[in-house]
N, C-alpha and C. Protein backbone atom coordinates (compact mmCIF):
# COMPACT_ATOMS: atom_id res chain seq x y z
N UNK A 1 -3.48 21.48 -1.94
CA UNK A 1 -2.15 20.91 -1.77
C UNK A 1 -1.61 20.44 -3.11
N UNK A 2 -0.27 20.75 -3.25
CA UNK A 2 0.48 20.12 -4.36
C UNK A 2 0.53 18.73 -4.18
N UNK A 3 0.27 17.83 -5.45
CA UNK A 3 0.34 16.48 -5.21
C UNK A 3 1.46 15.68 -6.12
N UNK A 4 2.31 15.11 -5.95
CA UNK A 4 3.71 14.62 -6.44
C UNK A 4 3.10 12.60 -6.72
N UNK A 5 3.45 12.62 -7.44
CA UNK A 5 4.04 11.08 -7.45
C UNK A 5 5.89 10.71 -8.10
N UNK A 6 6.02 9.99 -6.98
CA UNK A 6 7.41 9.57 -7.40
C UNK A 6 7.68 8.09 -7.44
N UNK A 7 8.25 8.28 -8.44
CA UNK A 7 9.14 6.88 -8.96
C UNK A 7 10.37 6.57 -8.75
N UNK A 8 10.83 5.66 -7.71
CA UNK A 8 12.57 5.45 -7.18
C UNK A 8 12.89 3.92 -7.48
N UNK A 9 13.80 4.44 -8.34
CA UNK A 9 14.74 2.68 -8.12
C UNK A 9 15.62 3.01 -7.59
N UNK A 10 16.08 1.27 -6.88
CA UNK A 10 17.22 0.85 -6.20
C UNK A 10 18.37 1.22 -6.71
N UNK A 11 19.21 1.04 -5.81
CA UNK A 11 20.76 1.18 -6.84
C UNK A 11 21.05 -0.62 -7.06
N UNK A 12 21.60 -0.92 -7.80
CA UNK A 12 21.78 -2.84 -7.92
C UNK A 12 22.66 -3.43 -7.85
N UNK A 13 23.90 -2.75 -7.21
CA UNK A 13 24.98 -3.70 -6.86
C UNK A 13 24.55 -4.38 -6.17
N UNK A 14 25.81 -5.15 -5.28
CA UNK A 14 25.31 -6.46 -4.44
C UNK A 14 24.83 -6.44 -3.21
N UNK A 15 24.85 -5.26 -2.85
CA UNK A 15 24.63 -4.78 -1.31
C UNK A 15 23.16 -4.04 -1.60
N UNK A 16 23.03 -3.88 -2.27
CA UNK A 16 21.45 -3.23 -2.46
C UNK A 16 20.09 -3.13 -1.77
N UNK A 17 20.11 -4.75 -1.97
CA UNK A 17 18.67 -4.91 -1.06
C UNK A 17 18.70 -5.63 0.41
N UNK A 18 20.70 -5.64 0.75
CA UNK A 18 20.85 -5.48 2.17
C UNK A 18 20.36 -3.85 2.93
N UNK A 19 21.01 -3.07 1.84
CA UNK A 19 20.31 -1.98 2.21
C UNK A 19 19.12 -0.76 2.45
N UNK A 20 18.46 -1.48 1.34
CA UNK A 20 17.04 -1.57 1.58
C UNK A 20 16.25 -1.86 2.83
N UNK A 21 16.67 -3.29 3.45
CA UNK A 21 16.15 -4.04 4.09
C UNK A 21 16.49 -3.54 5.12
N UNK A 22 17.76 -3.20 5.63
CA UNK A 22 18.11 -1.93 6.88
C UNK A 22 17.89 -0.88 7.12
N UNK A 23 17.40 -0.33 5.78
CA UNK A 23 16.56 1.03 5.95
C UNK A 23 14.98 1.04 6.31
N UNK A 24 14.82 -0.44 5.75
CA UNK A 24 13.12 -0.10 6.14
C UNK A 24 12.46 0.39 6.74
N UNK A 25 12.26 -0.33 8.42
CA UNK A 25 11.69 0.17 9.21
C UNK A 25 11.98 1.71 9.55
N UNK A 26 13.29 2.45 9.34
CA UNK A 26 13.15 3.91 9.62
C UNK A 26 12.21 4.47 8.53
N UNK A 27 12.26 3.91 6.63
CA UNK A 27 11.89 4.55 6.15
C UNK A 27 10.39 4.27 6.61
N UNK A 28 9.62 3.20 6.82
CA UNK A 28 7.95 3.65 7.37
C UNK A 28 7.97 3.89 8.57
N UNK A 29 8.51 4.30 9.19
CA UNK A 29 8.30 5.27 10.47
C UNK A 29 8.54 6.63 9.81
N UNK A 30 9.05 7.04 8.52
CA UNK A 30 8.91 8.34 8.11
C UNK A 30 7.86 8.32 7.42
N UNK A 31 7.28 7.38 6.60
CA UNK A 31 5.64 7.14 5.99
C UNK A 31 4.66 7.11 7.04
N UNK A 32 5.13 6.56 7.96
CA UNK A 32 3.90 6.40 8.66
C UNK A 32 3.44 8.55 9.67
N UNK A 33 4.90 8.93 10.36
CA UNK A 33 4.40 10.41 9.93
C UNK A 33 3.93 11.09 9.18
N UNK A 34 4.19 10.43 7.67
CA UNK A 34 3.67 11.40 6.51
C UNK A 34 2.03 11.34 6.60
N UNK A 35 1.82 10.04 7.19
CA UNK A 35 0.34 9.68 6.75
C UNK A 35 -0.15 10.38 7.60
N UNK A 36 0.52 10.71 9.04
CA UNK A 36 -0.48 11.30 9.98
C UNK A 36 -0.42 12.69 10.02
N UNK A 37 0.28 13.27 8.99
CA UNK A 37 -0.10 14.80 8.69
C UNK A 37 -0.86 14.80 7.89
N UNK A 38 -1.26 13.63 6.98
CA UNK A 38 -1.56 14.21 5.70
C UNK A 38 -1.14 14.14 5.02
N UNK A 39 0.12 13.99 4.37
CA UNK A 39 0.87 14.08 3.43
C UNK A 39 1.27 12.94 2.03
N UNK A 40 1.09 11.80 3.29
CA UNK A 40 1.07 10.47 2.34
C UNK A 40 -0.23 10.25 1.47
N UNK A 41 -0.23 9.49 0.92
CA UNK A 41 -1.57 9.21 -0.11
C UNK A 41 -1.37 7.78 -0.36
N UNK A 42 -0.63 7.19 -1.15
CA UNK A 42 -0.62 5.63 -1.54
C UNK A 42 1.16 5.82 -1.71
N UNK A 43 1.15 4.41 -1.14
CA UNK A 43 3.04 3.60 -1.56
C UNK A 43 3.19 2.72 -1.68
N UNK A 44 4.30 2.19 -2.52
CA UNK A 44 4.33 0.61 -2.23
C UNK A 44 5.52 0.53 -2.99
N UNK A 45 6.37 -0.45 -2.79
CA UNK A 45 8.03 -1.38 -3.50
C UNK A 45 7.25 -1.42 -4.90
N UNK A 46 8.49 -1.51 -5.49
CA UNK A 46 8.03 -1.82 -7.38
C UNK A 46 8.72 -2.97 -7.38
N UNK A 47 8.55 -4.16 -8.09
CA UNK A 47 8.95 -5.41 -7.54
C UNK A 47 9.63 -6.03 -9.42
N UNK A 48 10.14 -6.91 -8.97
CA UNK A 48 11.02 -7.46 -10.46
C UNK A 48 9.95 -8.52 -10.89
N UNK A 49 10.29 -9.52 -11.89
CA UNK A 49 9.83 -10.38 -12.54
C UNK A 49 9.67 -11.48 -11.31
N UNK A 50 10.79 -11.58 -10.29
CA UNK A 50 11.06 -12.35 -9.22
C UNK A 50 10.32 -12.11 -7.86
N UNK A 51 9.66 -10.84 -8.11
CA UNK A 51 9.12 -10.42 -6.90
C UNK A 51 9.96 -9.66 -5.81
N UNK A 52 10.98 -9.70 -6.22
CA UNK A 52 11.88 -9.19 -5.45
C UNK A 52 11.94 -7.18 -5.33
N UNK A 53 12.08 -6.23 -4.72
CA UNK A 53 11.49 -4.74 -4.00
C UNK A 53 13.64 -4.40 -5.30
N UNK A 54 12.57 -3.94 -5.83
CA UNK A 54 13.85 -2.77 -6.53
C UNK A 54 13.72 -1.51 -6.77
N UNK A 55 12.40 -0.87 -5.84
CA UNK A 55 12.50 0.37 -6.12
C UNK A 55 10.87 0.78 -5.44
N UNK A 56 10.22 1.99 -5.37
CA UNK A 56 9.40 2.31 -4.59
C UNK A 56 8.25 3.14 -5.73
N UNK A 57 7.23 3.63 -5.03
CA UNK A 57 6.50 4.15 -5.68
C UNK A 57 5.53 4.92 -4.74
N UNK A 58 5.56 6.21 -4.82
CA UNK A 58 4.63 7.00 -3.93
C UNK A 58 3.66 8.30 -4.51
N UNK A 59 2.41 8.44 -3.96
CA UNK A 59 2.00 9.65 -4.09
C UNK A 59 1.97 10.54 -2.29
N UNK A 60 2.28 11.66 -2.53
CA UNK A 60 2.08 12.29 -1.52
C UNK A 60 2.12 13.68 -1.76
N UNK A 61 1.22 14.61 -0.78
CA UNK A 61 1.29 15.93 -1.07
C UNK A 61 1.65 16.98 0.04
N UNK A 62 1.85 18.11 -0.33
CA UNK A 62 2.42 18.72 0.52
C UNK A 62 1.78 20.12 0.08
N UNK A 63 2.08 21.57 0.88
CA UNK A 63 1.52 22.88 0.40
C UNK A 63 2.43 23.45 -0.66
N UNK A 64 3.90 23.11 -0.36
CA UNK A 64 5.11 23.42 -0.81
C UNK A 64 5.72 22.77 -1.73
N UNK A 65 6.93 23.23 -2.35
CA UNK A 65 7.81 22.31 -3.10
C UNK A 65 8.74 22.63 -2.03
N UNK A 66 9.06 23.52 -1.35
CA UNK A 66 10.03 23.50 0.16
C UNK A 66 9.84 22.03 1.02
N UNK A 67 8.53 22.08 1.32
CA UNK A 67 8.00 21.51 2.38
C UNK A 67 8.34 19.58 1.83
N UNK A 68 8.02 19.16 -0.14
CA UNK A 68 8.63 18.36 -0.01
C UNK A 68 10.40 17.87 -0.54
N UNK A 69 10.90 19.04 -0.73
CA UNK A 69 12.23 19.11 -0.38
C UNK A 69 13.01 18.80 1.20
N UNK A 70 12.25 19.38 1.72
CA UNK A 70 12.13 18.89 3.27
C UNK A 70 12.14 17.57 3.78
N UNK A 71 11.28 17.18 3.42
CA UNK A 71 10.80 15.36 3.20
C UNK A 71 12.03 14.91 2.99
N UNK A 72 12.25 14.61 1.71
CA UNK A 72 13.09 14.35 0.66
C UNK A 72 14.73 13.86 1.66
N UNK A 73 14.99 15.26 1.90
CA UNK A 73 16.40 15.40 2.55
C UNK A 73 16.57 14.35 3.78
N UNK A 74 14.89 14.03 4.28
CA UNK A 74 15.45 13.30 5.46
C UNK A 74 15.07 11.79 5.03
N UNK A 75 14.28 11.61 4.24
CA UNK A 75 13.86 10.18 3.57
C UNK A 75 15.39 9.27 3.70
N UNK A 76 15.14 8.18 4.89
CA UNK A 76 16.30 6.86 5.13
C UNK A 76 16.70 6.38 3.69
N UNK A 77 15.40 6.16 2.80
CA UNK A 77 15.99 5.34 1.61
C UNK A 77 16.88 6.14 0.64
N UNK A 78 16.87 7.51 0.63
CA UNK A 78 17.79 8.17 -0.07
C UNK A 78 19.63 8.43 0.69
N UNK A 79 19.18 8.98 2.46
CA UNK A 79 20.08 9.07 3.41
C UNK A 79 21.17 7.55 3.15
N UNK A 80 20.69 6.51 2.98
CA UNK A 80 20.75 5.41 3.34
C UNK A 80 21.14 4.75 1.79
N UNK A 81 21.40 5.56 1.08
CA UNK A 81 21.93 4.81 -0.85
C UNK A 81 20.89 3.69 -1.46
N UNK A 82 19.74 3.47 -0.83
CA UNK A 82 18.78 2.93 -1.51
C UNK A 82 18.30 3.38 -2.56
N UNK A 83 17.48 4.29 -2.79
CA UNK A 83 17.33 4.92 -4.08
C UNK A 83 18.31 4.75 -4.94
N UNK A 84 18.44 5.51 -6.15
CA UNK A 84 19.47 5.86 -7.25
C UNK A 84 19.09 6.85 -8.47
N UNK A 85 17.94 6.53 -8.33
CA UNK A 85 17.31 7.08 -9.35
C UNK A 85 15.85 7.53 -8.66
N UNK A 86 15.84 8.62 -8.84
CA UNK A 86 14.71 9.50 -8.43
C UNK A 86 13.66 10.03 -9.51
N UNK A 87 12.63 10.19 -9.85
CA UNK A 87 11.43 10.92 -10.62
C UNK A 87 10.84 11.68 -9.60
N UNK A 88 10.13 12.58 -9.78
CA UNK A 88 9.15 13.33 -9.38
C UNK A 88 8.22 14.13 -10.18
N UNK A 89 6.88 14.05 -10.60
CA UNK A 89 6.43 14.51 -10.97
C UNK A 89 5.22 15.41 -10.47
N UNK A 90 4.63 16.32 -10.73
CA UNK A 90 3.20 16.62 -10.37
C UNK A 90 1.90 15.56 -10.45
N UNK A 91 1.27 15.66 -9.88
CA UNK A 91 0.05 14.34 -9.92
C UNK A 91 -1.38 15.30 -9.12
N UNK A 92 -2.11 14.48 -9.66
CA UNK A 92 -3.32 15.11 -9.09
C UNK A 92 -4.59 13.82 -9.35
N UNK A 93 -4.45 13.60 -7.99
CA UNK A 93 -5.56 12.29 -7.70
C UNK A 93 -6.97 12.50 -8.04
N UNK A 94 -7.65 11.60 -8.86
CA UNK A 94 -8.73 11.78 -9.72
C UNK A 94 -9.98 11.87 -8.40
N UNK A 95 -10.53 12.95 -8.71
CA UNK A 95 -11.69 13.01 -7.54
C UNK A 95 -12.93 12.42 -7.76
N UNK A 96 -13.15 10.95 -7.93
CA UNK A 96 -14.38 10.59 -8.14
C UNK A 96 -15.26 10.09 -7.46
């Protein structure tokens, strides 16, 4: 399997982490499918000096770059203007 890690920040106007916070629960009900195919690996909020969630952080893999284009398109936090800034890179989890 292809393995991705991505890096997302928030967008930071003032409505931001209202919208975050309304997207949540759909977006881990879409993590929590990912995990039960398989697909997820590790996630978690990237947090400020304040502690406060400005952005996300995931590894997950897939067979495809279709398959996580797929993902992608339906992911709440992007649907939903949370994100703003997207990374994606290739990753490959150390097998030790």
């Amino acid at each position: 399997m292809n393995q991705y890690l991505i890096s997302a920040l928030d967008f930071t106007d003032e409505n931001a982490l209202q919208r975050r916070l309304h997207a949540r629960p759909m977006h881990f009900e879409t993590v929590r499918k990912l995990k039960a195919s398989g697909n997820f690996i590790i996630g978690g909020a990237i947090l400020n000096d304040r502690k406060q969630m400005i952005g996300s952080s995931l590894i997950v893999q897939f067979e495809t770059d279709r398959q996580l284009s797929a993902w992608l398109a339906e992911e709440p936090y992007l649907l939903l203007k949370v994100w703003e800034k997207v990374d994606i890179k290739p990753f490959k989890v150390a097998d030790v």
